[in-house]
PDB file of N, CA and C in Angstrom:
ATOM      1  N   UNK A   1       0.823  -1.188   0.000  1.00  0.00           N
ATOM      2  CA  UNK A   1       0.000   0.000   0.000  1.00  0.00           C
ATOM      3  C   UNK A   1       0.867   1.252   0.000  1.00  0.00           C
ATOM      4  N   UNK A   2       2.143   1.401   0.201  1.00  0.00           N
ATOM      5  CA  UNK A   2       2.714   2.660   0.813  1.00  0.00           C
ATOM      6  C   UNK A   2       3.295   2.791  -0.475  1.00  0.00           C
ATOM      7  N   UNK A   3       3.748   1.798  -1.179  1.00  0.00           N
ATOM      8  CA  UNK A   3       4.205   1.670  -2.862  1.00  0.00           C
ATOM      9  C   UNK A   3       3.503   2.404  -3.388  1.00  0.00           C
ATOM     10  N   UNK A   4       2.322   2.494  -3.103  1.00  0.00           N
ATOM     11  CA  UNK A   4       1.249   3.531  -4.385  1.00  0.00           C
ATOM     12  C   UNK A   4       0.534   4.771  -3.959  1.00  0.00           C
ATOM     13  N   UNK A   5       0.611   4.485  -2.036  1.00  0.00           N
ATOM     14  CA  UNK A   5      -0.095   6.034  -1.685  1.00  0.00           C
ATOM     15  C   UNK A   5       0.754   6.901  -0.933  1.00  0.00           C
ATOM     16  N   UNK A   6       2.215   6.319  -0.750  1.00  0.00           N
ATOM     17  CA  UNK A   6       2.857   6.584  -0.061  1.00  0.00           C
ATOM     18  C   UNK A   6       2.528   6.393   1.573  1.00  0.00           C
ATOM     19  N   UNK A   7       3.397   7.386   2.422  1.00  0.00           N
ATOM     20  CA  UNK A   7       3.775   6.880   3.928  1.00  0.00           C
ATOM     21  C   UNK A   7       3.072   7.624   4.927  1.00  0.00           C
ATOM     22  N   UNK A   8       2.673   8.371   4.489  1.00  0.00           N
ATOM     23  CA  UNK A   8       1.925   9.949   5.327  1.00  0.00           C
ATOM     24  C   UNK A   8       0.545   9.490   5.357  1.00  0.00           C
ATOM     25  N   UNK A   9      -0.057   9.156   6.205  1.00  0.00           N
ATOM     26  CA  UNK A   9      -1.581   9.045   6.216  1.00  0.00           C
ATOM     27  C   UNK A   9      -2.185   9.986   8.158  1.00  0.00           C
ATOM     28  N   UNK A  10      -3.368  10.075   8.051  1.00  0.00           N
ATOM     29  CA  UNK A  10      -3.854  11.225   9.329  1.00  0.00           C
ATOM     30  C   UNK A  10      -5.181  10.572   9.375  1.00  0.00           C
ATOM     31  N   UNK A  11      -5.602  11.344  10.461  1.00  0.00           N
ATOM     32  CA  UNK A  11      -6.970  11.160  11.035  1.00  0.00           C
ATOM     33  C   UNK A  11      -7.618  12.261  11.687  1.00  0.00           C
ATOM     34  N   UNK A  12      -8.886  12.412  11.396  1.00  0.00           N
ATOM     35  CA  UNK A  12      -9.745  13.219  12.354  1.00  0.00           C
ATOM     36  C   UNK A  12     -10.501  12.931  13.445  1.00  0.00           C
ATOM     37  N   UNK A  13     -10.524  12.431  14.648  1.00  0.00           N
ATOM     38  CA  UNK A  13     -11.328  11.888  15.495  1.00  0.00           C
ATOM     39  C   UNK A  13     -10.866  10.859  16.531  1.00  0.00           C
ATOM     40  N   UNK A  14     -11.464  10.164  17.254  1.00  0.00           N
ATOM     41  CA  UNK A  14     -10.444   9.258  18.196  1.00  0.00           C
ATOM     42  C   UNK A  14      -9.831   8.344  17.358  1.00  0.00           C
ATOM     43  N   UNK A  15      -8.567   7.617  17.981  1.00  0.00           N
ATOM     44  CA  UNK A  15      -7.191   7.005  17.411  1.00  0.00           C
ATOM     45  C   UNK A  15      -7.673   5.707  16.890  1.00  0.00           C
ATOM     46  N   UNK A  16      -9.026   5.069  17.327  1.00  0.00           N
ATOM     47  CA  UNK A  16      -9.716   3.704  17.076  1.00  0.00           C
ATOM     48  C   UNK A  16     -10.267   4.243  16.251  1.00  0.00           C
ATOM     49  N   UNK A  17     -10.640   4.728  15.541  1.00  0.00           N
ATOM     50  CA  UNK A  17     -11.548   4.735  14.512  1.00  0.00           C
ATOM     51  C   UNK A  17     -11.068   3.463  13.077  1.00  0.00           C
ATOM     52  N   UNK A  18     -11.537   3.351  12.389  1.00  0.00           N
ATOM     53  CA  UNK A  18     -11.294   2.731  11.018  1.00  0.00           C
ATOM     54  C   UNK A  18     -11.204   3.342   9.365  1.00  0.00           C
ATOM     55  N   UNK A  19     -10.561   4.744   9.982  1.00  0.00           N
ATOM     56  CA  UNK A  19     -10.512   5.033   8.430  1.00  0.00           C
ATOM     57  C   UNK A  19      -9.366   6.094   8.766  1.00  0.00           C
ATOM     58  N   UNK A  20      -8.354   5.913   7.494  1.00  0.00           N
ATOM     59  CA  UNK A  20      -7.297   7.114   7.370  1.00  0.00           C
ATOM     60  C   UNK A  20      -7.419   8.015   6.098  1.00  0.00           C
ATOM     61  N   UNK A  21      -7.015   9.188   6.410  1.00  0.00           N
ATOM     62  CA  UNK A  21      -7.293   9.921   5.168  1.00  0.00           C
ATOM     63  C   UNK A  21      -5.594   9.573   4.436  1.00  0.00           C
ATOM     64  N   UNK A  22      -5.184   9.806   3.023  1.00  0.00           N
ATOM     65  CA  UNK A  22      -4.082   9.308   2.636  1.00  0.00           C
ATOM     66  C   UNK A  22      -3.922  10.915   2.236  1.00  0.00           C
ATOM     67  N   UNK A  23      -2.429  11.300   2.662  1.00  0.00           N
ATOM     68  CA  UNK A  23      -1.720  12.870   2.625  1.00  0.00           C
ATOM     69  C   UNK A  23      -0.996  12.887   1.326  1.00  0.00           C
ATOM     70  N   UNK A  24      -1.557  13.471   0.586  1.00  0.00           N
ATOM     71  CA  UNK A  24      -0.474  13.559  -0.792  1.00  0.00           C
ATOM     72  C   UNK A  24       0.440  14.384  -0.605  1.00  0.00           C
ATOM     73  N   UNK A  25       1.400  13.723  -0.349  1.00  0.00           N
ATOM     74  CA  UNK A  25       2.870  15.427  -0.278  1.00  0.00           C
ATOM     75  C   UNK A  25       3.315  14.977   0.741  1.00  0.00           C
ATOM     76  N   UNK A  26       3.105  14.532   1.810  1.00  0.00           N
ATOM     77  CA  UNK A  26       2.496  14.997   2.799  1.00  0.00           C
ATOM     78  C   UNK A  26       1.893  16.293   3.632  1.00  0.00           C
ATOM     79  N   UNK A  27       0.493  16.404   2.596  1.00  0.00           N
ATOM     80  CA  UNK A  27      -0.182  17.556   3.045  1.00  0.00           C
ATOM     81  C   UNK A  27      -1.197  16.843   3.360  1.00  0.00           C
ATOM     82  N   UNK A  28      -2.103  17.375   4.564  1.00  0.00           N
ATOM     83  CA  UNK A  28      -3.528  17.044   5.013  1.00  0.00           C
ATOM     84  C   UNK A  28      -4.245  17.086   3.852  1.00  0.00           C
ATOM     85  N   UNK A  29      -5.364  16.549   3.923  1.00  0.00           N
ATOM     86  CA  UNK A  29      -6.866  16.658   2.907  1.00  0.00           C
ATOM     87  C   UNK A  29      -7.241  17.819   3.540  1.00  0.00           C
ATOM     88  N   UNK A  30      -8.093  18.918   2.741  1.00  0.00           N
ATOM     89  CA  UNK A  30      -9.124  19.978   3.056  1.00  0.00           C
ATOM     90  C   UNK A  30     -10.163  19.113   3.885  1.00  0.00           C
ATOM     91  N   UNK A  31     -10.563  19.903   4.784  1.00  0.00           N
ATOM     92  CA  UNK A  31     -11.951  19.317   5.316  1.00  0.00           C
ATOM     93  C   UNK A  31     -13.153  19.045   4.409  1.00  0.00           C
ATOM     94  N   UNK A  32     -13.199  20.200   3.370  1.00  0.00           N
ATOM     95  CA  UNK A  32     -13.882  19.899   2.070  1.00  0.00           C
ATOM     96  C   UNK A  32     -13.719  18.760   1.516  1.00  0.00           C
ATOM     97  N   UNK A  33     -12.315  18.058   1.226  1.00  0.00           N
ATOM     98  CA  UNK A  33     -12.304  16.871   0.749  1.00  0.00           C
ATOM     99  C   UNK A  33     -13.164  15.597   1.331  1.00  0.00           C
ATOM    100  N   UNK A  34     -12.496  15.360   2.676  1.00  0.00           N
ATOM    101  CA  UNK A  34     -12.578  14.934   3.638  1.00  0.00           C
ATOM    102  C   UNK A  34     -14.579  14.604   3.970  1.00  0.00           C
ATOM    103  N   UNK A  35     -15.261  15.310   3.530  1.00  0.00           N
ATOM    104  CA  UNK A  35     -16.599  15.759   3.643  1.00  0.00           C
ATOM    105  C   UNK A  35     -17.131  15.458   5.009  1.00  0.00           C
ATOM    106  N   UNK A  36     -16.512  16.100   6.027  1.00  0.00           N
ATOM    107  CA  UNK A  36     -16.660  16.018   7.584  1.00  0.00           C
ATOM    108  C   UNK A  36     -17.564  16.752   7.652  1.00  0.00           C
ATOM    109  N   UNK A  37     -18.264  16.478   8.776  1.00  0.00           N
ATOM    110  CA  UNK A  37     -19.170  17.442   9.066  1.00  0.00           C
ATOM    111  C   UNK A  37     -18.650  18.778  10.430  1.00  0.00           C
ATOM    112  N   UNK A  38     -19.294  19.597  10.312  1.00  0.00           N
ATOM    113  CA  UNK A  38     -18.644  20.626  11.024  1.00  0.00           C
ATOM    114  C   UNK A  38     -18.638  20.329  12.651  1.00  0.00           C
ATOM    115  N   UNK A  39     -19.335  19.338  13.149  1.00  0.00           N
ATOM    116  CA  UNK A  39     -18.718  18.989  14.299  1.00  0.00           C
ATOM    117  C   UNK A  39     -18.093  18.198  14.985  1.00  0.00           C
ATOM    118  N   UNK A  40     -17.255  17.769  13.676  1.00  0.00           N
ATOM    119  CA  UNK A  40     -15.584  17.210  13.844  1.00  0.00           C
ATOM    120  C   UNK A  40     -14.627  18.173  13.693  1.00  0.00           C
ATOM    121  N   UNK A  41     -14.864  19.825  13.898  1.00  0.00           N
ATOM    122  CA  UNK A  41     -13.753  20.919  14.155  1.00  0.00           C
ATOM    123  C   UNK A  41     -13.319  20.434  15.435  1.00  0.00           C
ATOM    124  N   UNK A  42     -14.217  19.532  16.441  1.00  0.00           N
ATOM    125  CA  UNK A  42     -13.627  19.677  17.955  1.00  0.00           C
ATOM    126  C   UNK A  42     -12.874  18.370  18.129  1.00  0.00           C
ATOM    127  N   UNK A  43     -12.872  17.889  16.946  1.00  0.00           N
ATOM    128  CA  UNK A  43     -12.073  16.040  17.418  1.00  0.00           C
ATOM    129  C   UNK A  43     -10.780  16.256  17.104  1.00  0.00           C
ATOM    130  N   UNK A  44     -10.054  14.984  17.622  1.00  0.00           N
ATOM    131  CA  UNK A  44      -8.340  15.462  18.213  1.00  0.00           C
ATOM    132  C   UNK A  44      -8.041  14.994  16.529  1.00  0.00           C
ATOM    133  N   UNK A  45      -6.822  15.459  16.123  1.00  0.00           N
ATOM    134  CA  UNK A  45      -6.105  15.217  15.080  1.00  0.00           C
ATOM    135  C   UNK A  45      -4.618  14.111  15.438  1.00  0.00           C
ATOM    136  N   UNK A  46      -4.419  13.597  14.320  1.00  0.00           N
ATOM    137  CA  UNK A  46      -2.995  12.633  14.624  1.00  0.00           C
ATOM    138  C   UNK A  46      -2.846  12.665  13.210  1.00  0.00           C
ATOM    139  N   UNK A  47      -1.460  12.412  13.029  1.00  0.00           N
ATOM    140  CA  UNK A  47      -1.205  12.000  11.606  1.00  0.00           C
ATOM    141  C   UNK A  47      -0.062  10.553  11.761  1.00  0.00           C
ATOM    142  N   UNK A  48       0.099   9.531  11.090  1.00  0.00           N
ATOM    143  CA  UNK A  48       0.726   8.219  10.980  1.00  0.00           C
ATOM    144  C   UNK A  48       1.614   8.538   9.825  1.00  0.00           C
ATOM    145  N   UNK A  49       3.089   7.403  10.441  1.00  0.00           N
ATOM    146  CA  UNK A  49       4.037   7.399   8.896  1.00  0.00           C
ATOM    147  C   UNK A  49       4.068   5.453   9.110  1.00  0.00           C
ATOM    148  N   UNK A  50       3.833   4.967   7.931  1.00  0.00           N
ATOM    149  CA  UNK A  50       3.801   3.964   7.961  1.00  0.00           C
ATOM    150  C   UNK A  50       5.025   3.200   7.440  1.00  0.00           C
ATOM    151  N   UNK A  51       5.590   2.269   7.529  1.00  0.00           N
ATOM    152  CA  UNK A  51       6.894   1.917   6.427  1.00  0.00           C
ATOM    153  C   UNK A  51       6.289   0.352   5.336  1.00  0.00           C
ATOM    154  N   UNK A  52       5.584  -0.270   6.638  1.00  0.00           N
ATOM    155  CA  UNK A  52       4.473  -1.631   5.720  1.00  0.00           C
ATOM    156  C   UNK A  52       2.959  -1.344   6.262  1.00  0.00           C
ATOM    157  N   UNK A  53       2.363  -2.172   5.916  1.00  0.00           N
ATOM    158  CA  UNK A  53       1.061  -2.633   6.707  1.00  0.00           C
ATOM    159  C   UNK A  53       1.112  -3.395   7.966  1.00  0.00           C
ATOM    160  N   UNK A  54       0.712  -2.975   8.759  1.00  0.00           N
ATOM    161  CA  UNK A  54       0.815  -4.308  10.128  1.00  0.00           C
ATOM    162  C   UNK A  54       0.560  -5.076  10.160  1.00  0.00           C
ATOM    163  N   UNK A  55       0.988  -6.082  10.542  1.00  0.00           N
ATOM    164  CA  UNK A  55       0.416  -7.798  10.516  1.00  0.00           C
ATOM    165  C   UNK A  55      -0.634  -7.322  10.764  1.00  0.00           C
ATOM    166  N   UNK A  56      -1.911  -8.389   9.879  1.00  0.00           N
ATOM    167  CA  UNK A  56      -3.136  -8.806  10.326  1.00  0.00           C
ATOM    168  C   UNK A  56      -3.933  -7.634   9.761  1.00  0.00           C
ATOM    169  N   UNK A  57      -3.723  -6.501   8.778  1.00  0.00           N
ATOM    170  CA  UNK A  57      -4.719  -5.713   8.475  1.00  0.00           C
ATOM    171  C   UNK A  57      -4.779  -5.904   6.994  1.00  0.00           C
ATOM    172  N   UNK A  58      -6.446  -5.632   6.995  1.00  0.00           N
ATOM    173  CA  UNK A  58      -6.779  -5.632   5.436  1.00  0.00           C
ATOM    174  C   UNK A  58      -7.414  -4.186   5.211  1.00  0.00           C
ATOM    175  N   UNK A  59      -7.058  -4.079   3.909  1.00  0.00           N
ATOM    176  CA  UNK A  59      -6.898  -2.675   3.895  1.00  0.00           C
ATOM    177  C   UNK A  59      -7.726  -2.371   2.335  1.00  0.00           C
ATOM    178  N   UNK A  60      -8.882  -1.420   2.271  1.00  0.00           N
ATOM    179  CA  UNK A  60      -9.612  -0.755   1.115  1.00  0.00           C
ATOM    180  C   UNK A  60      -9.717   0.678   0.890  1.00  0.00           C
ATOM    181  N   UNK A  61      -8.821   1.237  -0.043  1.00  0.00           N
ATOM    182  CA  UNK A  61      -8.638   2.372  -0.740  1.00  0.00           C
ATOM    183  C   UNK A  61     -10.451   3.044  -1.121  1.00  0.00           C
ATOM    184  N   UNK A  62     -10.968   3.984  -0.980  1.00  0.00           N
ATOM    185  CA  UNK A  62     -12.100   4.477  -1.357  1.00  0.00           C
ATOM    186  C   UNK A  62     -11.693   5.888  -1.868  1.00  0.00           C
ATOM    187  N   UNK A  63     -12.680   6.694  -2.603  1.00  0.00           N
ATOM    188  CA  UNK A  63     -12.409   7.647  -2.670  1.00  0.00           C
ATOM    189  C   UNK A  63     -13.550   8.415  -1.678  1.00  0.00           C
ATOM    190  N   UNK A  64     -13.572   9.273  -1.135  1.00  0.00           N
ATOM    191  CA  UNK A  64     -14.639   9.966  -0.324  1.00  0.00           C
ATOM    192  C   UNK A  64     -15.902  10.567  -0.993  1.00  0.00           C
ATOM    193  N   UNK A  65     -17.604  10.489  -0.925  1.00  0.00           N
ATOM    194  CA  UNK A  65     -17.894  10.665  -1.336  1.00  0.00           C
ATOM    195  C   UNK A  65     -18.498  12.168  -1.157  1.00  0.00           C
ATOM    196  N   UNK A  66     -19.132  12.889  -1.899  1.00  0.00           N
ATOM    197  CA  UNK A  66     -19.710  13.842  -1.270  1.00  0.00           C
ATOM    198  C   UNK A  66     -20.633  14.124  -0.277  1.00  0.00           C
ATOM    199  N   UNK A  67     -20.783  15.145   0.567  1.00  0.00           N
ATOM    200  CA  UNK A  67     -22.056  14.845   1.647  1.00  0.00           C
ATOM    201  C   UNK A  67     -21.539  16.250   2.976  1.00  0.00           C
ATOM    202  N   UNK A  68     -22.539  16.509   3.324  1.00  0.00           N
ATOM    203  CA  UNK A  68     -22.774  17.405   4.295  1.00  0.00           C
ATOM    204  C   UNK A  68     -22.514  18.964   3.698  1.00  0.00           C
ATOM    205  N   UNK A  69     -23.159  18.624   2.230  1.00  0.00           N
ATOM    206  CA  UNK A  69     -22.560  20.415   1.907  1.00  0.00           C
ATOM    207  C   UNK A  69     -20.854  20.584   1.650  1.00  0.00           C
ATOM    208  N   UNK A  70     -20.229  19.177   1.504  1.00  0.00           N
ATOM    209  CA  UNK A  70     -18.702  19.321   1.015  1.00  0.00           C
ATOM    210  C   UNK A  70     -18.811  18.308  -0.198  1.00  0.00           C
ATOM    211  N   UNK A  71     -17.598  18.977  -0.888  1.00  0.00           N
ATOM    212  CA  UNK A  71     -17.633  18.356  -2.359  1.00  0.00           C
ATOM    213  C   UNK A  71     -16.777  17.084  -2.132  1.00  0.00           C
ATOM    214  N   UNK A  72     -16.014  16.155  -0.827  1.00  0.00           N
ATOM    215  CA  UNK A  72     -15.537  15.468  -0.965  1.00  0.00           C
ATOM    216  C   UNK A  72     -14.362  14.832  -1.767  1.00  0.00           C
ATOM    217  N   UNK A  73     -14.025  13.741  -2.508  1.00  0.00           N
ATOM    218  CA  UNK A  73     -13.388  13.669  -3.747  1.00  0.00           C
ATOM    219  C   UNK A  73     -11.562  13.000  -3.175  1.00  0.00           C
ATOM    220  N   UNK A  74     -11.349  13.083  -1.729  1.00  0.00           N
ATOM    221  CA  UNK A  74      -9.822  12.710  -1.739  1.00  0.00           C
ATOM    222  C   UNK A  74      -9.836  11.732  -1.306  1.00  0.00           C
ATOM    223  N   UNK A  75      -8.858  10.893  -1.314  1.00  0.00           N
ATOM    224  CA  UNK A  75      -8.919   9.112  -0.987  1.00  0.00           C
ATOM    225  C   UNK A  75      -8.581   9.114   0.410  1.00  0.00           C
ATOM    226  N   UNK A  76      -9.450   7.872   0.619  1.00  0.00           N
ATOM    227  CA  UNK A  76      -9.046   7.427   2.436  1.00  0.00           C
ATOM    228  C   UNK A  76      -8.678   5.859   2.137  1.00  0.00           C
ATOM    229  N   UNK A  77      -8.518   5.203   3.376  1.00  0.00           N
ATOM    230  CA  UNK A  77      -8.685   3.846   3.208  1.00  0.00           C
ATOM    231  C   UNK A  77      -8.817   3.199   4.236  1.00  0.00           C
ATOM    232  N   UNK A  78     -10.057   2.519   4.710  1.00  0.00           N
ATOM    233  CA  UNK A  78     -10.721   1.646   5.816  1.00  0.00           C
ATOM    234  C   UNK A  78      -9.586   0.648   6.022  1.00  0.00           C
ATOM    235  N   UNK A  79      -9.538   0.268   6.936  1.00  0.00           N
ATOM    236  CA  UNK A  79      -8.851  -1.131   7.531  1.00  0.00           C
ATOM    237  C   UNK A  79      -9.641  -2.039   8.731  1.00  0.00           C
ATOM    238  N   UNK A  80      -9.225  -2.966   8.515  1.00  0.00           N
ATOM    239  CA  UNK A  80      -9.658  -3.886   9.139  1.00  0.00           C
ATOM    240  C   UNK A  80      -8.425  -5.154   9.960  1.00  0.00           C
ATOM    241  N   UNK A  81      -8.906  -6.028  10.823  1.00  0.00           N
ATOM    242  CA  UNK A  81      -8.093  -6.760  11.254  1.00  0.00           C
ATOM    243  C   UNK A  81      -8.590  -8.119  11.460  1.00  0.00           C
ATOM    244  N   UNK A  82      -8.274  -9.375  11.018  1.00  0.00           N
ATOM    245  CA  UNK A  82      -8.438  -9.965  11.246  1.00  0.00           C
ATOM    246  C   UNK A  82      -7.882 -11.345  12.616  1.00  0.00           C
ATOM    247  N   UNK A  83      -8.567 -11.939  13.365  1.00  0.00           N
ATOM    248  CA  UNK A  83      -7.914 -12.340  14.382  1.00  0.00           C
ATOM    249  C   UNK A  83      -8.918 -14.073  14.434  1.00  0.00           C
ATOM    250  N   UNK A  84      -7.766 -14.960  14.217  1.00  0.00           N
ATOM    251  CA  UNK A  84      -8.157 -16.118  14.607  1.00  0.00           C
ATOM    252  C   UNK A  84      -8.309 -16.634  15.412  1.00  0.00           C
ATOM    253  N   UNK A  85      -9.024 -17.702  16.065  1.00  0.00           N
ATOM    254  CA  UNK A  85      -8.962 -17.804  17.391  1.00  0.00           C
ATOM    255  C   UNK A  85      -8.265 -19.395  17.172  1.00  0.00           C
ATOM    256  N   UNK A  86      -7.531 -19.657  18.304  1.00  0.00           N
ATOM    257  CA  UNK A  86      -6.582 -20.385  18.292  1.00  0.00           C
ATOM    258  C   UNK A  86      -7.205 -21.938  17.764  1.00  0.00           C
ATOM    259  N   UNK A  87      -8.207 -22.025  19.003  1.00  0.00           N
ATOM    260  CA  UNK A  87      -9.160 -23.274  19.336  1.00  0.00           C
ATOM    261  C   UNK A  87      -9.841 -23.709  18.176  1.00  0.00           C
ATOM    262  N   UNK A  88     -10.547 -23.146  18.012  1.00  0.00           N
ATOM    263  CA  UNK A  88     -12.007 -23.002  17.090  1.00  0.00           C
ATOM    264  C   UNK A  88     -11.653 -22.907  15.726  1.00  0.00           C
ATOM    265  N   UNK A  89     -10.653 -22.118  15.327  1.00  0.00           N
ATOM    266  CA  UNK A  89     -10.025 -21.588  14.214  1.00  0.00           C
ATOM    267  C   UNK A  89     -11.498 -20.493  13.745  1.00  0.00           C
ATOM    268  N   UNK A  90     -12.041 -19.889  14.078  1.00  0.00           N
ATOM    269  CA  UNK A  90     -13.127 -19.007  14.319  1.00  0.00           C
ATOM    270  C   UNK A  90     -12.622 -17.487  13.648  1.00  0.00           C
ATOM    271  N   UNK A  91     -13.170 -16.672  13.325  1.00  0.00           N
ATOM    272  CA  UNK A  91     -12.547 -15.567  12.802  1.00  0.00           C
ATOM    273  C   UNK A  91     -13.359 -14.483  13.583  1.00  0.00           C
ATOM    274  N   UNK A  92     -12.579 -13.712  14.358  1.00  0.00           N
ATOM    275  CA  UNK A  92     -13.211 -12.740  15.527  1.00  0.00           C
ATOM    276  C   UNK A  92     -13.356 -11.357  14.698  1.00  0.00           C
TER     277      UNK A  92
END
């Protein structure tokens, strides 16, 4: 993944969430991009440098769509994790 979107990725909101915005340059997305709504001005910011993917995540590129009165349009990408369970072989 870092091969094609590079290493700079951020977030708006608590650190658990499931979605990163991807920083071209490394510059932030506009909030316009982003199509946040205006009362995520008060949620904490972080930004990530990645070098791989972490064990155990699966990972989908989207582009953002429009919504809340923003034109949207810059790429994020959801992740996920998968976790087996030892016993069962069960997928949590």
């Amino acid at each position: 993944m870092t091969k094609f979107y590079g290493r700079q990725f951020d977030r708006i909101g608590n650190v658990d969430g499931k979605y990163l915005a991807i920083m071209v340059d490394g510059v932030p997305a506009s909030w316009e991009a982003r199509a946040l709504h205006i009362n995520s001005l008060r949620e904490p910011y972080n930004a990530y440098e990645f070098d791989h993917l972490p064990t155990g995540w699966h990972v989908e590129v989207s582009e953002v769509a429009p919504g809340v009165g923003q034109p949207g349009g810059r790429y994020r990408f959801g992740y996920s994790t998968v976790k087996v369970g030892a016993q069962r072989g069960r997928i949590a």
